[in-house]
C-alpha atoms as a PDB file:
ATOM      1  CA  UNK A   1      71.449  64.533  66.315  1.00  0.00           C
ATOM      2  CA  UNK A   2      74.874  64.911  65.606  1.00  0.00           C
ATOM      3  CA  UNK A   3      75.765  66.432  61.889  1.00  0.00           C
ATOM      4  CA  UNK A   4      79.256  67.152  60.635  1.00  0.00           C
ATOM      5  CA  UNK A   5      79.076  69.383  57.575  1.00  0.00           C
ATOM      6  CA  UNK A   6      82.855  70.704  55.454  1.00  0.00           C
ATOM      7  CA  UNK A   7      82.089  74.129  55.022  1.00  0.00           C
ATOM      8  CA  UNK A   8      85.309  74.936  53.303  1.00  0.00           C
ATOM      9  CA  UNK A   9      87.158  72.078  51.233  1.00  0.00           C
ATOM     10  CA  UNK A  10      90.078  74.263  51.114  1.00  0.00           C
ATOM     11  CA  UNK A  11      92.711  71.038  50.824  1.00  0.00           C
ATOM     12  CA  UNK A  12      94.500  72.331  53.247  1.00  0.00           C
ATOM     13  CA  UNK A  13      98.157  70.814  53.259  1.00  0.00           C
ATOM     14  CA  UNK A  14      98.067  71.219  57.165  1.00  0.00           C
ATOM     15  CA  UNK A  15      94.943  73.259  58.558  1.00  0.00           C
ATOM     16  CA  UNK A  16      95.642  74.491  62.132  1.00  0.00           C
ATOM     17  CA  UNK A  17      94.895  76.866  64.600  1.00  0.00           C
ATOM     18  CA  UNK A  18      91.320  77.591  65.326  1.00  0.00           C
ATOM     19  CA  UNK A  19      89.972  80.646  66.813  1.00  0.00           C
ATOM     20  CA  UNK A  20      86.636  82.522  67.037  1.00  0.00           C
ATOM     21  CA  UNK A  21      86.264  86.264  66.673  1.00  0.00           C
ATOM     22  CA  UNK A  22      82.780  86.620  68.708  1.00  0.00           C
ATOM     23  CA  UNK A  23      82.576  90.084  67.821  1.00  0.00           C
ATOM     24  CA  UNK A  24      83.096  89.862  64.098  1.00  0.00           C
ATOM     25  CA  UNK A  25      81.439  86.253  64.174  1.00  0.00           C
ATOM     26  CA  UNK A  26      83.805  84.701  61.984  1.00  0.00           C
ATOM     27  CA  UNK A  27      86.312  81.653  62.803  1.00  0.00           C
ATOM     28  CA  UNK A  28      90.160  82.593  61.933  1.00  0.00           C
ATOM     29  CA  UNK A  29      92.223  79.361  60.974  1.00  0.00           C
ATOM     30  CA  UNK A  30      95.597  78.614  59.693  1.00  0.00           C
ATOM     31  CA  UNK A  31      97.133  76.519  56.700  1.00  0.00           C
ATOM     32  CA  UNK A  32     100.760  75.416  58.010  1.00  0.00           C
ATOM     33  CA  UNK A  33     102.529  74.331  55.414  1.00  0.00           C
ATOM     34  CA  UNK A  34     100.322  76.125  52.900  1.00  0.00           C
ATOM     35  CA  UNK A  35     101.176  79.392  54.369  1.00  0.00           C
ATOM     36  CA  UNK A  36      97.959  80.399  54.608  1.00  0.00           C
ATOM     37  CA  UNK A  37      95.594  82.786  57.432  1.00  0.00           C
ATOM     38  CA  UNK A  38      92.255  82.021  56.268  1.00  0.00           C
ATOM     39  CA  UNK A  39      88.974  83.738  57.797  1.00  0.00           C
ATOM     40  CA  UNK A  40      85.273  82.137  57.447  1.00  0.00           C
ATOM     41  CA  UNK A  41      82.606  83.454  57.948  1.00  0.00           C
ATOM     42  CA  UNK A  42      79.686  81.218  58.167  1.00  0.00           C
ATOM     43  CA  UNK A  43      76.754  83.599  57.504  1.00  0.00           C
ATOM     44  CA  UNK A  44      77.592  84.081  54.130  1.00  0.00           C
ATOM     45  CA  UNK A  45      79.884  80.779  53.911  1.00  0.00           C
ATOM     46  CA  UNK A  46      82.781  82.811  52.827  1.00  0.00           C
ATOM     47  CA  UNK A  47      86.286  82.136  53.108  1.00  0.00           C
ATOM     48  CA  UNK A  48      89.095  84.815  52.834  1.00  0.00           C
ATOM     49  CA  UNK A  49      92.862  84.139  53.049  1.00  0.00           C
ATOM     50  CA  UNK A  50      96.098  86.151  53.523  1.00  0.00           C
ATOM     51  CA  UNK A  51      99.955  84.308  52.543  1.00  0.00           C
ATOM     52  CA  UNK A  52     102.432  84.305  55.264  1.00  0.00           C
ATOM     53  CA  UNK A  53     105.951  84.503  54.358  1.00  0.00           C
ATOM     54  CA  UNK A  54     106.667  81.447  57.031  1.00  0.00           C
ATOM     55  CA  UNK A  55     105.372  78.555  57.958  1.00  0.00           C
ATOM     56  CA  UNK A  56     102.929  79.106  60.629  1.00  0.00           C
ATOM     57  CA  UNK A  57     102.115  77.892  64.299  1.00  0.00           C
ATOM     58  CA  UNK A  58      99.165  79.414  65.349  1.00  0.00           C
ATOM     59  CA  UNK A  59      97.089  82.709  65.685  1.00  0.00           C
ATOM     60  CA  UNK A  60      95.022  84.433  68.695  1.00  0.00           C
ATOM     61  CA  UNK A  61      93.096  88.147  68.500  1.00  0.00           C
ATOM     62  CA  UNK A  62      94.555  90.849  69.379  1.00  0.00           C
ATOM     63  CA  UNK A  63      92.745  93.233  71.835  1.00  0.00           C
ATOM     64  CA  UNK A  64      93.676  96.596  69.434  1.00  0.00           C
ATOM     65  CA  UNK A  65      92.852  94.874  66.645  1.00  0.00           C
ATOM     66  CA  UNK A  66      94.499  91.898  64.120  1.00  0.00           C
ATOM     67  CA  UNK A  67      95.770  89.170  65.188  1.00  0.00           C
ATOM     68  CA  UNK A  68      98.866  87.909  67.327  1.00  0.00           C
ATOM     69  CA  UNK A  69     100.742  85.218  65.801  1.00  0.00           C
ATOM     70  CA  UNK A  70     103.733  82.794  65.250  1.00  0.00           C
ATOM     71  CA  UNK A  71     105.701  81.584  62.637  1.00  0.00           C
ATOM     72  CA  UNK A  72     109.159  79.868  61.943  1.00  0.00           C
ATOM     73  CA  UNK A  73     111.248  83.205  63.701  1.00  0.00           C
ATOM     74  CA  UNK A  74     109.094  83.701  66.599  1.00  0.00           C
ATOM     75  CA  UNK A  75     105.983  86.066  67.314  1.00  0.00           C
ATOM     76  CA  UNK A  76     104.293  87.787  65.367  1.00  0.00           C
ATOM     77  CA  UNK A  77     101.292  90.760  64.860  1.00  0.00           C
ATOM     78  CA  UNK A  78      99.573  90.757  61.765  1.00  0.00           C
ATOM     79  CA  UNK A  79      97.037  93.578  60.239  1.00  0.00           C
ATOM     80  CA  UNK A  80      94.362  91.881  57.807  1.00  0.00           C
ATOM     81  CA  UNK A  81      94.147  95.619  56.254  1.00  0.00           C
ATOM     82  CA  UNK A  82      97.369  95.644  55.004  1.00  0.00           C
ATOM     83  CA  UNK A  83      98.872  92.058  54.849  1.00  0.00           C
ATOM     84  CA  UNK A  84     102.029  93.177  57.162  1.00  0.00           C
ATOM     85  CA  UNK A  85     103.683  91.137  59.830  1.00  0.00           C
ATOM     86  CA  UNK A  86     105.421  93.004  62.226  1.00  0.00           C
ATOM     87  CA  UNK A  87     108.145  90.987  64.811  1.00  0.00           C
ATOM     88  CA  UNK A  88     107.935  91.101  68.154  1.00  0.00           C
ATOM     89  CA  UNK A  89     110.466  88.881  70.018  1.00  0.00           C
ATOM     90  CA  UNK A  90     111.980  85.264  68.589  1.00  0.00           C
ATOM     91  CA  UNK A  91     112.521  83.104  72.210  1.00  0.00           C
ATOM     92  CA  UNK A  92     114.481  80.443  69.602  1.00  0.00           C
ATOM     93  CA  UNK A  93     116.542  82.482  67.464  1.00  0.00           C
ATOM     94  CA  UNK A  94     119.274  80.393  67.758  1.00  0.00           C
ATOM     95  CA  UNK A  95     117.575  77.032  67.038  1.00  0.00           C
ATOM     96  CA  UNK A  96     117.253  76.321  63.289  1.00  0.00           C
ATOM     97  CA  UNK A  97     115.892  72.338  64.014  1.00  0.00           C
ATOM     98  CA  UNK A  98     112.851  73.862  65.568  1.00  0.00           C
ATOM     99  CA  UNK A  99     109.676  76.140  64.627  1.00  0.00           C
ATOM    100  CA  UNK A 100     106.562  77.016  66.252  1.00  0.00           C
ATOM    101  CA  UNK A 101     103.621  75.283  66.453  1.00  0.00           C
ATOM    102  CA  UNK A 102     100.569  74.882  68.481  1.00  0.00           C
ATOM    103  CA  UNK A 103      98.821  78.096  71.111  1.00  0.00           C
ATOM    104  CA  UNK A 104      96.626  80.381  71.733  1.00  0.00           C
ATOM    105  CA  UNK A 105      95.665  83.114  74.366  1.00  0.00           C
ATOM    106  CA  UNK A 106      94.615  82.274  77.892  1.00  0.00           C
ATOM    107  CA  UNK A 107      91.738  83.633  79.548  1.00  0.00           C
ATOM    108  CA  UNK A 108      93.381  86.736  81.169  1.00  0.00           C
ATOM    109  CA  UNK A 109      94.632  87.709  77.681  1.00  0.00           C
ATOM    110  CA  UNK A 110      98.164  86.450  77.480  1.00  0.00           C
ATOM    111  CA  UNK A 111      99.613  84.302  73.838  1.00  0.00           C
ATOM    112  CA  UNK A 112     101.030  81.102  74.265  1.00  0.00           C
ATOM    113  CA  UNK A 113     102.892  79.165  71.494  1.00  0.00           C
ATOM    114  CA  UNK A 114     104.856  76.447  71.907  1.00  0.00           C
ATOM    115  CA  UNK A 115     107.581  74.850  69.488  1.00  0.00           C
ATOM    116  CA  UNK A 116     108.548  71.787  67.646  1.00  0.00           C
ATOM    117  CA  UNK A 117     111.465  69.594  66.303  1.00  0.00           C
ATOM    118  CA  UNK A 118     110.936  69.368  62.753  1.00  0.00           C
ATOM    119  CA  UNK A 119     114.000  68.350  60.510  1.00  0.00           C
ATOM    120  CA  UNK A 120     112.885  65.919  57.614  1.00  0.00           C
ATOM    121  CA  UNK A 121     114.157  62.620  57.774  1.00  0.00           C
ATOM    122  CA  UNK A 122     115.894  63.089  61.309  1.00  0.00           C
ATOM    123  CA  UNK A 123     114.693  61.704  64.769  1.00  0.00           C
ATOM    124  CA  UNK A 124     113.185  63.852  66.982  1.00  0.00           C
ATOM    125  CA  UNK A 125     115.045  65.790  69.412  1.00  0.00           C
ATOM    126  CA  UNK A 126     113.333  66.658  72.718  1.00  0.00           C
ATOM    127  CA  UNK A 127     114.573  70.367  72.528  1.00  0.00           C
ATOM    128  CA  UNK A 128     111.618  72.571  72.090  1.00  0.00           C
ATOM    129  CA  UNK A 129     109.459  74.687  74.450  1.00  0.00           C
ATOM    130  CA  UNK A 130     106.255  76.286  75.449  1.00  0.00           C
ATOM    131  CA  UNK A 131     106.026  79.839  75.286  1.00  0.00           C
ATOM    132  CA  UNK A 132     103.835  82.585  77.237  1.00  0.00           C
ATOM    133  CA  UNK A 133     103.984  86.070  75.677  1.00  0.00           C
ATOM    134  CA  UNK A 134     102.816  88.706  78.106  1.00  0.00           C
ATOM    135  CA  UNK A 135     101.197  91.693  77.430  1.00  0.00           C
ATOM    136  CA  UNK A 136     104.484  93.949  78.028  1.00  0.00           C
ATOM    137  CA  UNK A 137     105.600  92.133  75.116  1.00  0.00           C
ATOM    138  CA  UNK A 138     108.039  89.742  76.926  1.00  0.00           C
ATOM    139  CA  UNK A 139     108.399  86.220  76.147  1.00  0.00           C
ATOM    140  CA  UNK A 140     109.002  83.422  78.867  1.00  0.00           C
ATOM    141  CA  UNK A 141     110.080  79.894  78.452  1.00  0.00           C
ATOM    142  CA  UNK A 142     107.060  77.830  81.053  1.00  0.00           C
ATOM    143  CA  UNK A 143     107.743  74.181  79.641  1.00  0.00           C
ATOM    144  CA  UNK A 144     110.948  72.852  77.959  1.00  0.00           C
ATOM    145  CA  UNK A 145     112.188  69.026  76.843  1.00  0.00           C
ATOM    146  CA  UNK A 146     109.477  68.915  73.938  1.00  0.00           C
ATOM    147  CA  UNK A 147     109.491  67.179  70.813  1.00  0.00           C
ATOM    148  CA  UNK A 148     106.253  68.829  69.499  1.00  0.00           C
ATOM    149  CA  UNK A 149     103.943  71.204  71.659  1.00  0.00           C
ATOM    150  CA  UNK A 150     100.027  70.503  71.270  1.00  0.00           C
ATOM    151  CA  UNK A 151      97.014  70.109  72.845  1.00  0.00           C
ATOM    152  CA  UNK A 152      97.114  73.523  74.359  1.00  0.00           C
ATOM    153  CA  UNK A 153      93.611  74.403  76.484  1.00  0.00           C
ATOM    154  CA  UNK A 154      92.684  75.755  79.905  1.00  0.00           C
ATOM    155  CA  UNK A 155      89.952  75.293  82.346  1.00  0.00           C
ATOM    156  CA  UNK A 156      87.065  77.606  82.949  1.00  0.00           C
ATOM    157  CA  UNK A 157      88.152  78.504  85.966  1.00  0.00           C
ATOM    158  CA  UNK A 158      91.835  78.854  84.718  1.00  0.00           C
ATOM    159  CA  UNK A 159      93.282  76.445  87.812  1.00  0.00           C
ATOM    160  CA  UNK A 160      94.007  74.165  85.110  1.00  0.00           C
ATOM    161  CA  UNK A 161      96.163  73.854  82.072  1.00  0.00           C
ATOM    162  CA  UNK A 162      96.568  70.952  79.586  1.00  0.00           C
ATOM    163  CA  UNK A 163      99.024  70.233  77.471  1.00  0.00           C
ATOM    164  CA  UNK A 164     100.617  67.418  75.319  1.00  0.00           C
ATOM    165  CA  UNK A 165     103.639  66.412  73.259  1.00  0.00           C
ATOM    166  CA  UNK A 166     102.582  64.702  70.289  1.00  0.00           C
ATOM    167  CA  UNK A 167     105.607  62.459  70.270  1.00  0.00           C
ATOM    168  CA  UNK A 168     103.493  60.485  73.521  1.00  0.00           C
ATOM    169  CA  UNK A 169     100.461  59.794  74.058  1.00  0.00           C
ATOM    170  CA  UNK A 170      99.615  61.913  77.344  1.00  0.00           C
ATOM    171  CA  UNK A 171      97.717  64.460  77.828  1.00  0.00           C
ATOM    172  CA  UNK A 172      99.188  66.109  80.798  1.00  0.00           C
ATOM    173  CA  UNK A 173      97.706  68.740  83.278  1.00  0.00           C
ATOM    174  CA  UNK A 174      99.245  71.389  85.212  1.00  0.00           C
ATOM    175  CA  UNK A 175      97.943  73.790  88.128  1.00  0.00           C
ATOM    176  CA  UNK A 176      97.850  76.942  86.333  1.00  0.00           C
ATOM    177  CA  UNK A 177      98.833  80.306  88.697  1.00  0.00           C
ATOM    178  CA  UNK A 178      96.056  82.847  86.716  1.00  0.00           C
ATOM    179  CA  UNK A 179      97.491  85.918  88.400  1.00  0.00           C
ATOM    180  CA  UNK A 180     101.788  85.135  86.873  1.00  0.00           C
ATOM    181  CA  UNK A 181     100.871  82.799  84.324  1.00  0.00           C
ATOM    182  CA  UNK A 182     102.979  79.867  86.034  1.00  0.00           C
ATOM    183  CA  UNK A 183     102.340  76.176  86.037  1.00  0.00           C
ATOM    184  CA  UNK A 184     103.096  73.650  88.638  1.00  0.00           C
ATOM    185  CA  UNK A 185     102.305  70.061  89.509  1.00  0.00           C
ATOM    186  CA  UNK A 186     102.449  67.931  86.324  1.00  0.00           C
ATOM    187  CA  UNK A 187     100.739  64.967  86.310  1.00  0.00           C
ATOM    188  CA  UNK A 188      99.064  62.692  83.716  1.00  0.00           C
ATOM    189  CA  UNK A 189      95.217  63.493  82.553  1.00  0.00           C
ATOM    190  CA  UNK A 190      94.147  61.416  80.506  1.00  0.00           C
ATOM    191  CA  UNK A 191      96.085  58.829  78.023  1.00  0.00           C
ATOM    192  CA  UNK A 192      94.848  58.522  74.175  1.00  0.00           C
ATOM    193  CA  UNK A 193      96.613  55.245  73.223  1.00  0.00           C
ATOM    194  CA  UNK A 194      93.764  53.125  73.089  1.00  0.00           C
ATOM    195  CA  UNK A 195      92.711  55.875  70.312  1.00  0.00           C
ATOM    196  CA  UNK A 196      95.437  54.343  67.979  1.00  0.00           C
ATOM    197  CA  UNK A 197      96.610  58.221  67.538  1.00  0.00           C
ATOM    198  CA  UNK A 198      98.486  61.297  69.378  1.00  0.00           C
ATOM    199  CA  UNK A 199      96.480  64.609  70.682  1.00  0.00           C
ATOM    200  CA  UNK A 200      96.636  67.321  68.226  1.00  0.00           C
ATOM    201  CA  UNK A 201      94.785  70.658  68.856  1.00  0.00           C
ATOM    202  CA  UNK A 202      92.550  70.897  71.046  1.00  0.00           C
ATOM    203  CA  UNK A 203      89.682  72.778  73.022  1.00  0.00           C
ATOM    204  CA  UNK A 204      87.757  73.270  76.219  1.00  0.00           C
ATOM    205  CA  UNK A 205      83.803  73.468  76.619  1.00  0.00           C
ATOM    206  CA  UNK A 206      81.493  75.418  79.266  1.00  0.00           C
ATOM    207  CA  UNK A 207      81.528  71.718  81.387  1.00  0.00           C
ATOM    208  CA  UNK A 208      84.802  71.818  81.904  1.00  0.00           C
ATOM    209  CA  UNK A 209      85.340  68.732  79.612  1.00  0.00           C
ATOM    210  CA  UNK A 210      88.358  68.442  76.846  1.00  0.00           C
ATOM    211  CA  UNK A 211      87.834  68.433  73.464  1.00  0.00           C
ATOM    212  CA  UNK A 212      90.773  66.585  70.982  1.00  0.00           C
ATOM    213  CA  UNK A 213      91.941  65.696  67.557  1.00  0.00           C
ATOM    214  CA  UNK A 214      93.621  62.661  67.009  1.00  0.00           C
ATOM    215  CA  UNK A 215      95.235  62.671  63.889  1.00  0.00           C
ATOM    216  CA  UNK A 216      95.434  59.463  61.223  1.00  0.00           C
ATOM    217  CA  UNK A 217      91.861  58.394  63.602  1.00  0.00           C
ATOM    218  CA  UNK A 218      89.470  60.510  61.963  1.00  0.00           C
ATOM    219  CA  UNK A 219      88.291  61.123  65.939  1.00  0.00           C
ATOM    220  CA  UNK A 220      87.837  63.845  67.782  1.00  0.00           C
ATOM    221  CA  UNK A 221      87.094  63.048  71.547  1.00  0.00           C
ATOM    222  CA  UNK A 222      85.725  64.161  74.647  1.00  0.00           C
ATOM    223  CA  UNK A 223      87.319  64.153  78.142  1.00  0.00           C
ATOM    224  CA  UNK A 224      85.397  64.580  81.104  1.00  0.00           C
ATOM    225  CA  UNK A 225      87.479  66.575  83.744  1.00  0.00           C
ATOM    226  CA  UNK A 226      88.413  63.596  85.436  1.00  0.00           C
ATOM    227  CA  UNK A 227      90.052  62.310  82.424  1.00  0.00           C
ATOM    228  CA  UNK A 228      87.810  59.780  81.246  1.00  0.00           C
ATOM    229  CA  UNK A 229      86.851  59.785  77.402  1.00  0.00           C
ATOM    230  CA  UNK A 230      82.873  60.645  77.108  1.00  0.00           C
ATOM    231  CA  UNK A 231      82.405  61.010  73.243  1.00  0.00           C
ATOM    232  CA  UNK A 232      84.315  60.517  70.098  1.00  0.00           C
ATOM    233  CA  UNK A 233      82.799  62.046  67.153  1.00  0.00           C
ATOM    234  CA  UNK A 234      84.142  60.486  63.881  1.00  0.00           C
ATOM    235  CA  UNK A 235      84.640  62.798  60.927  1.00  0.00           C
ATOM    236  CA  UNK A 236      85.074  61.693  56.941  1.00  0.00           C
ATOM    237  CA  UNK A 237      88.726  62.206  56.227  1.00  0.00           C
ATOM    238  CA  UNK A 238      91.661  60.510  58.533  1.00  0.00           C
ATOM    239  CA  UNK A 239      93.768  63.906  59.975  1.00  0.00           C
ATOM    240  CA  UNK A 240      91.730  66.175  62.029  1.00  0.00           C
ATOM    241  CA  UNK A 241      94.390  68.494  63.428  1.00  0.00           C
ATOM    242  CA  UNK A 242      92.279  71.472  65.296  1.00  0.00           C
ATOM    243  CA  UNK A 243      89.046  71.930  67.114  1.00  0.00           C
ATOM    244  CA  UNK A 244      87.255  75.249  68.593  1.00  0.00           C
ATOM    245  CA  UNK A 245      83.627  76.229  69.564  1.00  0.00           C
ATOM    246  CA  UNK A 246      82.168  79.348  67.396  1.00  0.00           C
ATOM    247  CA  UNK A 247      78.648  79.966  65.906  1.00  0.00           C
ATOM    248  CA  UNK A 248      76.810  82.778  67.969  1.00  0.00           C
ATOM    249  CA  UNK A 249      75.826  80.970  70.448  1.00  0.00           C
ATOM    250  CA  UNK A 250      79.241  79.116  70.559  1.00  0.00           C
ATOM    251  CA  UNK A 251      77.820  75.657  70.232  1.00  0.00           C
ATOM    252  CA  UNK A 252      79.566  74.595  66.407  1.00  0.00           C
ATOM    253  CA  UNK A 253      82.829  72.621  66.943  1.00  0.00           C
ATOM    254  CA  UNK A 254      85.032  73.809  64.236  1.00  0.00           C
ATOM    255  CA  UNK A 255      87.411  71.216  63.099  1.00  0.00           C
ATOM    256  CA  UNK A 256      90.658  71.799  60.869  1.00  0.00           C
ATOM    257  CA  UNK A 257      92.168  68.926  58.578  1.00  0.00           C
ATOM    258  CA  UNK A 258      95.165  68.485  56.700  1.00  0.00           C
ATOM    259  CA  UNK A 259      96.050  66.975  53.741  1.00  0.00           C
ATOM    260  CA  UNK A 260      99.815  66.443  54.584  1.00  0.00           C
ATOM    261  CA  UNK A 261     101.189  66.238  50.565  1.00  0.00           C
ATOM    262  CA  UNK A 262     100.114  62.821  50.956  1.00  0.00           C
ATOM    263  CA  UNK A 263      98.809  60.951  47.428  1.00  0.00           C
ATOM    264  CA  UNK A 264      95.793  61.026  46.401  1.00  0.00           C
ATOM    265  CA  UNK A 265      94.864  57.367  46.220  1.00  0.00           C
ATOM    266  CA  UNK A 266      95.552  57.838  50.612  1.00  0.00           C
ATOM    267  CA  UNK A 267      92.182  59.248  50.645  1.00  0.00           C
ATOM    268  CA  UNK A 268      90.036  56.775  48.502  1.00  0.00           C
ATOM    269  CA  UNK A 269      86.954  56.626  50.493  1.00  0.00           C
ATOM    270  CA  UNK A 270      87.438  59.770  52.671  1.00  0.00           C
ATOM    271  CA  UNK A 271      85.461  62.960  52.180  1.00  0.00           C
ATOM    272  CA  UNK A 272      86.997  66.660  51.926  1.00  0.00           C
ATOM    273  CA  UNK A 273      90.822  65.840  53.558  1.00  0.00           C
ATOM    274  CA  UNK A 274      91.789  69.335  54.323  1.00  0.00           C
ATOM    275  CA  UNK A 275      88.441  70.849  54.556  1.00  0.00           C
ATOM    276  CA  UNK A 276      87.387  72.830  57.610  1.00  0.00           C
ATOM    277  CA  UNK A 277      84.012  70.818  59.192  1.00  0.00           C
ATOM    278  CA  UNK A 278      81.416  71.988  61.363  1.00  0.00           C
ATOM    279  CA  UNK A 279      80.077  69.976  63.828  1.00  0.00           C
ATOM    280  CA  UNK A 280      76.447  70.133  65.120  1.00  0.00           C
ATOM    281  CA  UNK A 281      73.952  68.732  67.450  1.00  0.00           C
ATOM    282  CA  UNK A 282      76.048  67.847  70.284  1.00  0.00           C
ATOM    283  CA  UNK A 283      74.093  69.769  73.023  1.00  0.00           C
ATOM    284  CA  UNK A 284      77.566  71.671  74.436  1.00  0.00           C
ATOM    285  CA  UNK A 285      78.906  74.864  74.213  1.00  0.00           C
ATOM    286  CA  UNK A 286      82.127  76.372  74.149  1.00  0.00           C
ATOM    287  CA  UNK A 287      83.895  79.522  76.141  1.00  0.00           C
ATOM    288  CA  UNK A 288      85.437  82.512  74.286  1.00  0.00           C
ATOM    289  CA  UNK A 289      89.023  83.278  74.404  1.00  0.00           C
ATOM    290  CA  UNK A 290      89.976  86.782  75.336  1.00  0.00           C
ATOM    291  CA  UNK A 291      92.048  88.700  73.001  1.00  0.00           C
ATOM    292  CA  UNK A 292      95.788  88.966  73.492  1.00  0.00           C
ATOM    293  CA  UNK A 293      96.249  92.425  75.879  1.00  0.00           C
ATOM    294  CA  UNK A 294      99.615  93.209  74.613  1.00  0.00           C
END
């Protein structure tokens, strides 16, 4: 039986980027536009958070400890001890209409983080990108022509990568070179429009099958790896925005929501918008993500 449980009503303006720490058994997740690296730990039902001085994108482990992350101005590392972000490289320096958004590592340990158009009040440009950072520390451009990077997740056996702009509705999947890093061979996965939403964050589990959110829905939903939707699982607030397996046996699908300075009255009749939910009972598991190398 399926159970979906908030286990932190944080009111999170835009709740983000999940990612399990297997070793420390706690999930890390971001707060956008809150400015916010939170850390729960679900044995004690804890929540710890650290300010950014940015708006975030997203955050991955780092192999020798911290995390690897981005903001507004590019990559990031970040030590939990201390509080300190230290740069590494900014691929979009010269862009002010655009900030990151939307990654996470691959499973041979490089960060990927991909960027948006986001200027208030003005119509999307398609000028962003996707982003691989290797573990020499080097950034390279893999996708460009993007209004908002999302959806970010890779097969188990790595010969596939998905990824979506969130000004469509596609989910799109690319042949995925494991050894470079390199994508080839775009072509359309799956298409959520019959959702009524876009593809926000997203996961994939042990079968192979793609997990996700679709914002102003309240779904989160289940491709098989043909591209056909399995399961939707419907959660108690309207903007899920981030799904990942954790738990120690890797079978709890962590969702993030988001608030989004809407007014209150928006959510008469929802439950915890901008809490982070656990979901239960629904007989898959997930795969960990290596830390980043670099």
């Amino acid at each position: 039986m399926i159970e979906i449980t908030c286990v932190t009503d944080a009111k999170a303006v835009l709740g983000e980027g999940t990612i399990w720490d297997p070793k420390a058994k706690v999930l890390w997740w971001i707060d956008i536009w809150g400015k916010l690296i939170h850390r729960f730990d679900p044995a004690t039902g804890t929540e710890k958070t650290w300010p950014s001085p940015e708006f975030l994108g997203c955050i991955g482990l780092r192999a020798r400890g911290g995390l690897v992350v981005t903001m507004v101005s590019g990559f990031f590392f970040f030590d939990p001890a201390t509080g300190k972000f230290d740069p590494i490289v900014d691929p979009e320096a010269d862009m002010a209409e655009t900030r990151f958004n939307d990654g996470k590592t691959d499973r041979q340990g490089r960060f990927w983080s991909g960027s948006m158009f986001e200027v208030p009040g003005q119509k999307v440009k398609f000028i962003a990108s996707l982003y691989r950072l290797d573990k020499d520390l080097t950034a390279h451009k893999v996708l460009g022509d993007i209004g908002c990077s999302n959806g970010l997740a890779w097969s188990p056996d790595s010969k596939t990568m998905y990824f979506s702009d969130s000004h469509t509705t596609l989910i799109h999947a690319y042949d995925f070179d494991a050894a470079t890093g390199d994508v080839a061979n775009k072509r359309v996965f799956a298409d959520v429009a019959s959702t009524g939403g876009i593809v926000d964050g997203s996961t994939v589990d042990a079968e192979g099958c793609y997990w996700a959110t679709i914002p102003v829905t309240s779904k989160v939903c289940r491709f098989d790896p043909a591209g056909r939707l399995m399961q939707t699982v419907t959660l108690p607030t309207d903007l899920p925005t981030c799904c990942e397996f954790g738990g120690p046996d890797l079978d709890v699908l962590y969702v993030t929501t988001a608030v989004l300075n809407r007014p209150t009255e928006h959510f008469k009749g929802q439950s915890n918008p901008g809490g982070l939910f656990a979901v239960t009972g629904l007989g898959v598991k997930g795969l960990p993500l290596p830390p980043f190398a670099g």
